[in-house]
N, C-alpha and C. Protein backbone atom coordinates (compact mmCIF):
# COMPACT_ATOMS: atom_id res chain seq x y z
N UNK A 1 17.46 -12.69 -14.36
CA UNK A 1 17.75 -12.33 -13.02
C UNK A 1 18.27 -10.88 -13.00
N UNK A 2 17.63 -10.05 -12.20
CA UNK A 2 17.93 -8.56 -11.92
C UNK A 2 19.56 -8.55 -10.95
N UNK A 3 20.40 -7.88 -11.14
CA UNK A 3 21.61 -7.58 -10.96
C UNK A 3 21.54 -6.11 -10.05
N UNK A 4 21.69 -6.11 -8.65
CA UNK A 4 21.85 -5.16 -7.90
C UNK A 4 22.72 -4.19 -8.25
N UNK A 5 23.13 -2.90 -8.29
CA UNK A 5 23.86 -2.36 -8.61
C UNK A 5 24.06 -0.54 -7.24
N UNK A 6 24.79 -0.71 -6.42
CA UNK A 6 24.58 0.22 -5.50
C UNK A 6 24.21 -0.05 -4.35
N UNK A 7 23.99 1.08 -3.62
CA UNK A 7 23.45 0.59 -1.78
C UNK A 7 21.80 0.70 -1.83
N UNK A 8 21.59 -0.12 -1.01
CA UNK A 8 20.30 0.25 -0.63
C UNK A 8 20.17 1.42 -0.10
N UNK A 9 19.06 1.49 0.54
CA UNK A 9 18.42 2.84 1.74
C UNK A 9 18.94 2.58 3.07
N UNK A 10 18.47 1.31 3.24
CA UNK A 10 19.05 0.67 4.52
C UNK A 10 20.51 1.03 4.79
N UNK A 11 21.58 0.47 3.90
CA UNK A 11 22.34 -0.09 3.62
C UNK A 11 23.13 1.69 4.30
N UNK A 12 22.79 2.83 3.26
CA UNK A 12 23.05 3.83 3.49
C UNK A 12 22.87 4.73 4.80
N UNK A 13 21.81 4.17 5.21
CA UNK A 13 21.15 4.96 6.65
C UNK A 13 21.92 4.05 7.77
N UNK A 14 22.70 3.18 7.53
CA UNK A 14 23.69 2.46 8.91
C UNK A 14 24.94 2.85 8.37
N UNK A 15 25.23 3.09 7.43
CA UNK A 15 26.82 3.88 7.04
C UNK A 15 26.33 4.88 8.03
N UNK A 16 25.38 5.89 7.84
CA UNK A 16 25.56 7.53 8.61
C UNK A 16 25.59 7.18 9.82
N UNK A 17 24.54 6.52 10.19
CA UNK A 17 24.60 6.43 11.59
C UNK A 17 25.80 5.73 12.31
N UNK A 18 26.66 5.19 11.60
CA UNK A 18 27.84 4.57 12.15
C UNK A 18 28.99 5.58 12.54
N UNK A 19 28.50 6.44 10.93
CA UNK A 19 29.40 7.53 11.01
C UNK A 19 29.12 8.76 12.05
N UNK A 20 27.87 9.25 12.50
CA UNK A 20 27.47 9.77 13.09
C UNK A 20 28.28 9.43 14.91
N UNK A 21 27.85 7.95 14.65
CA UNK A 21 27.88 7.77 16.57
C UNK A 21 29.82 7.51 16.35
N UNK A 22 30.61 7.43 15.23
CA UNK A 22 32.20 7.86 15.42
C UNK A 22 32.50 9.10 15.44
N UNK A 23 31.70 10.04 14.99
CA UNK A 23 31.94 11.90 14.81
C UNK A 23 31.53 12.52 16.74
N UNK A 24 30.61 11.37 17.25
CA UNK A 24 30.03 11.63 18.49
C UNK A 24 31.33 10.94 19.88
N UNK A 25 31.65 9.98 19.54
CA UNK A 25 32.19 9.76 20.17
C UNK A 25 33.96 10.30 19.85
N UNK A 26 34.51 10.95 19.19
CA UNK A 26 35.69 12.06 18.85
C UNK A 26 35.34 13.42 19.26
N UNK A 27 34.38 13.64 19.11
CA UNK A 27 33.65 14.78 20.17
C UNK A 27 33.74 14.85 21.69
N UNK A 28 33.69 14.01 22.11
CA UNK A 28 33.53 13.78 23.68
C UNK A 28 34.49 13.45 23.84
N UNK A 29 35.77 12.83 23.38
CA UNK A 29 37.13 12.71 23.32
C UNK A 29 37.71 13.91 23.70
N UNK A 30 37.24 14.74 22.63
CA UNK A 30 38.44 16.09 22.21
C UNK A 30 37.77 17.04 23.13
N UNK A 31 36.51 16.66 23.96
CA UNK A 31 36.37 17.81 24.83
C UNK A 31 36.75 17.39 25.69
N UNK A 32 36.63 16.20 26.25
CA UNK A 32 37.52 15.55 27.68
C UNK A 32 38.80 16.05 27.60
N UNK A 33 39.51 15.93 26.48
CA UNK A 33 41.10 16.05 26.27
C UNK A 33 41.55 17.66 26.26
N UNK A 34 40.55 18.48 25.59
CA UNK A 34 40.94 20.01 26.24
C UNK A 34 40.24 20.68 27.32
N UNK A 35 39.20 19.92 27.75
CA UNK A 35 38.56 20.28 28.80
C UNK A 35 39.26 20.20 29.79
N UNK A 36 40.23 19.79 30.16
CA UNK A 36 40.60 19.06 31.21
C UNK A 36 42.14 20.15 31.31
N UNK A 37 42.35 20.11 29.98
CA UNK A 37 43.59 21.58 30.28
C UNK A 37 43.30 22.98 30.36
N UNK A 38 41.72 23.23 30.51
CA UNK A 38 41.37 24.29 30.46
C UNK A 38 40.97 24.02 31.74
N UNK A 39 40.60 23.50 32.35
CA UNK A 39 40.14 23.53 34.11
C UNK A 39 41.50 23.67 34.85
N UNK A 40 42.58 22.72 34.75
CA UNK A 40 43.87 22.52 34.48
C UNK A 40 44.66 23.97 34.85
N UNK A 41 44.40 24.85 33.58
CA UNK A 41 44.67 26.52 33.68
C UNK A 41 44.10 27.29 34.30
N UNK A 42 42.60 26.87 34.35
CA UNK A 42 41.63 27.71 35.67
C UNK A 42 42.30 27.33 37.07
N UNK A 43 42.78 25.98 37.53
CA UNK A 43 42.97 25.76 38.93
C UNK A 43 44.38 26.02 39.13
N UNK A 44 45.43 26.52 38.29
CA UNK A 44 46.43 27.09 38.28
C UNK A 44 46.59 28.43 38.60
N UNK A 45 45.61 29.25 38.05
CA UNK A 45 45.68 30.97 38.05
C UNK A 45 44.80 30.95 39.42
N UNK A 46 43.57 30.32 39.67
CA UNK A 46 43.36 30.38 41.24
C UNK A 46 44.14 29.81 42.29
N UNK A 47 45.10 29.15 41.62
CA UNK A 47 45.87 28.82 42.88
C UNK A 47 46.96 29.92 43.35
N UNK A 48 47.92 30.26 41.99
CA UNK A 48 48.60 31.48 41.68
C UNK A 48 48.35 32.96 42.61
N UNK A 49 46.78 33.34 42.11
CA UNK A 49 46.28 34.51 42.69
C UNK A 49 45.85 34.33 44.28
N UNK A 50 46.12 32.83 45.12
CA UNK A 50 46.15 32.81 46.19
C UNK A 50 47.44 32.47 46.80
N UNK A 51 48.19 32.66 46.02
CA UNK A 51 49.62 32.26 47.00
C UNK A 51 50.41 33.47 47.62
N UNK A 52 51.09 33.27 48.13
CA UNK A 52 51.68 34.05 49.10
C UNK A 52 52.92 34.78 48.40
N UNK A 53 52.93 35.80 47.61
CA UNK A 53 53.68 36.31 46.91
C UNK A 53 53.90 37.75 47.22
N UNK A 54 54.91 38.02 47.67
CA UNK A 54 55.26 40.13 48.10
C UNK A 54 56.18 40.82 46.90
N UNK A 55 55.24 41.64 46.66
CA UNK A 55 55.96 42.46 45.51
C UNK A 55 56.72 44.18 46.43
N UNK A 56 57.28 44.42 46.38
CA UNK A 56 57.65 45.71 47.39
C UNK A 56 58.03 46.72 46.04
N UNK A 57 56.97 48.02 46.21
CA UNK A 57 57.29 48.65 45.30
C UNK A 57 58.58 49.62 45.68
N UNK A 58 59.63 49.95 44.64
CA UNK A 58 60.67 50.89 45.39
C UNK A 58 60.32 52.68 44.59
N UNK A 59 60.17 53.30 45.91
CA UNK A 59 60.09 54.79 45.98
C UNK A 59 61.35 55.74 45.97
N UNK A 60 62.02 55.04 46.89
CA UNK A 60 63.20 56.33 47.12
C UNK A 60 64.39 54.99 47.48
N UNK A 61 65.66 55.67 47.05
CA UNK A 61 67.00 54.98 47.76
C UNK A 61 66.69 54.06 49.08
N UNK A 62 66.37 54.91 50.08
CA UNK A 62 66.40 54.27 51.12
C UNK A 62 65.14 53.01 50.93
N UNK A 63 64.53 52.91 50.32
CA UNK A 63 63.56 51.56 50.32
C UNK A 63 64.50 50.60 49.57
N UNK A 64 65.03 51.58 48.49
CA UNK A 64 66.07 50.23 48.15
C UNK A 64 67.06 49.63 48.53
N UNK A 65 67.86 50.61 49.80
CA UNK A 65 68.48 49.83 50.65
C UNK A 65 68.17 48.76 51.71
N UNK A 66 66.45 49.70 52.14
CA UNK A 66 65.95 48.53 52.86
C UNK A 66 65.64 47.24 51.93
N UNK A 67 65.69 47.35 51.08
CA UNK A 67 65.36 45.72 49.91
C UNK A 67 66.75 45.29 49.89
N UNK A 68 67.62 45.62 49.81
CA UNK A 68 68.78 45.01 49.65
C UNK A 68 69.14 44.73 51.05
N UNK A 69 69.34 44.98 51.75
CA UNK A 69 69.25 44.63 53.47
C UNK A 69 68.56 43.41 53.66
N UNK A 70 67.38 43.08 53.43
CA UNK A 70 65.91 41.89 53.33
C UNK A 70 66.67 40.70 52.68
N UNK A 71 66.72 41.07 51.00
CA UNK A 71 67.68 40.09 50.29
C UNK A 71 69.26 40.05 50.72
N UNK A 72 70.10 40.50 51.68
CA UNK A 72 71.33 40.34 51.95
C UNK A 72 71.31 39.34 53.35
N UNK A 73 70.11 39.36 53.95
CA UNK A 73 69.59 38.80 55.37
C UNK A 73 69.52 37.28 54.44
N UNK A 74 68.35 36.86 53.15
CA UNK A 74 68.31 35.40 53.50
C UNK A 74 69.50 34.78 52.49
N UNK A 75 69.94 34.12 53.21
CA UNK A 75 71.01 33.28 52.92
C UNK A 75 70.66 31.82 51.67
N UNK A 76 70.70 32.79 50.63
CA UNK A 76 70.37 31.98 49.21
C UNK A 76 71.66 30.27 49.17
N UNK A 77 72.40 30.91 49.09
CA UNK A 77 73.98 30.06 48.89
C UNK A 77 73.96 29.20 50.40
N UNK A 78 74.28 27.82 49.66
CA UNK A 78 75.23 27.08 50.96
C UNK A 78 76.47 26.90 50.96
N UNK A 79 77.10 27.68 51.92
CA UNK A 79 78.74 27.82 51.92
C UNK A 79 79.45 26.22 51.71
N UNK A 80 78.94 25.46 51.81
CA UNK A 80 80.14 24.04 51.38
C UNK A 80 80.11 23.97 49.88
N UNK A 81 79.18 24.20 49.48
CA UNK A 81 78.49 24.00 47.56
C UNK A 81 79.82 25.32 47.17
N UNK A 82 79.85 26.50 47.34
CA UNK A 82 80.54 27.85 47.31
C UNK A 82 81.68 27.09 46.16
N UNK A 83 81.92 27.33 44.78
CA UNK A 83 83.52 27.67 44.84
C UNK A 83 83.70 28.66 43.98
N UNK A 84 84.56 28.88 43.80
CA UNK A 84 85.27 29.84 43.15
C UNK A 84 86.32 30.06 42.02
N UNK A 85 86.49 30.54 40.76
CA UNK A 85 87.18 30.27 39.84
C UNK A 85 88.00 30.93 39.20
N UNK A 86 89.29 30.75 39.16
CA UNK A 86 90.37 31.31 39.25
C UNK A 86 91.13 31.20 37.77
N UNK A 87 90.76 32.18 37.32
CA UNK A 87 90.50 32.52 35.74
C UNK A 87 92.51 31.92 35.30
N UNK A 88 93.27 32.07 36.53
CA UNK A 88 94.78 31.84 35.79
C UNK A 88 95.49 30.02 36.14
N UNK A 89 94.35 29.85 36.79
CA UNK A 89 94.56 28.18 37.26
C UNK A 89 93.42 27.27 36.71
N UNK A 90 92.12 27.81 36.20
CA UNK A 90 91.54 26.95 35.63
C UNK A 90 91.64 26.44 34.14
N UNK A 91 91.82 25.38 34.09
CA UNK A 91 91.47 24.83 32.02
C UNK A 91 90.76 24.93 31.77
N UNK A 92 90.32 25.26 30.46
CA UNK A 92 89.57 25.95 29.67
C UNK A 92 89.17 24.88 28.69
């Protein structure tokens, strides 16, 4: 009686192809998975480059007073939140 020893042809040509359609389907994985942060970053910078953003370039003093005038007008702070700290009464 003859004693097999090794793979067939067969045997070998469904290893690749097994291996093949797992290399295919990690492919389409890993492009879904960075594809998706690269559209992700595209619909970010077009959203970015359409938003409503004012840059005011400053020329002379008086533009920068008028900028500080603009920013002294909106009222960042809510006066109840406000406190204040009193470097000889607070613990440390």
């Amino acid at each position: 009686m003859k004693t097999s020893r090794g793979f067939t042809i067969i045997e070998a040509v469904i290893i690749v192809v097994f291996v093949a359609i797992l290399s295919l389907l990690g492919l389409v994985a890993y492009n879904q998975f960075f594809g998706s942060k690269t559209a992700t970053t595209a619909d970010n910078s077009a959203a970015s480059e359409t938003s409503e953003t004012t840059v005011t370039k400053v020329e002379s003093t008086s533009d920068l007073d008028k900028a500080t005038a603009d920013l002294d007008a909106i009222d960042l702070t809510d006066s109840d939140d406000t406190a204040t700290l009193d470097s000889e009464t607070a613990d440390f």
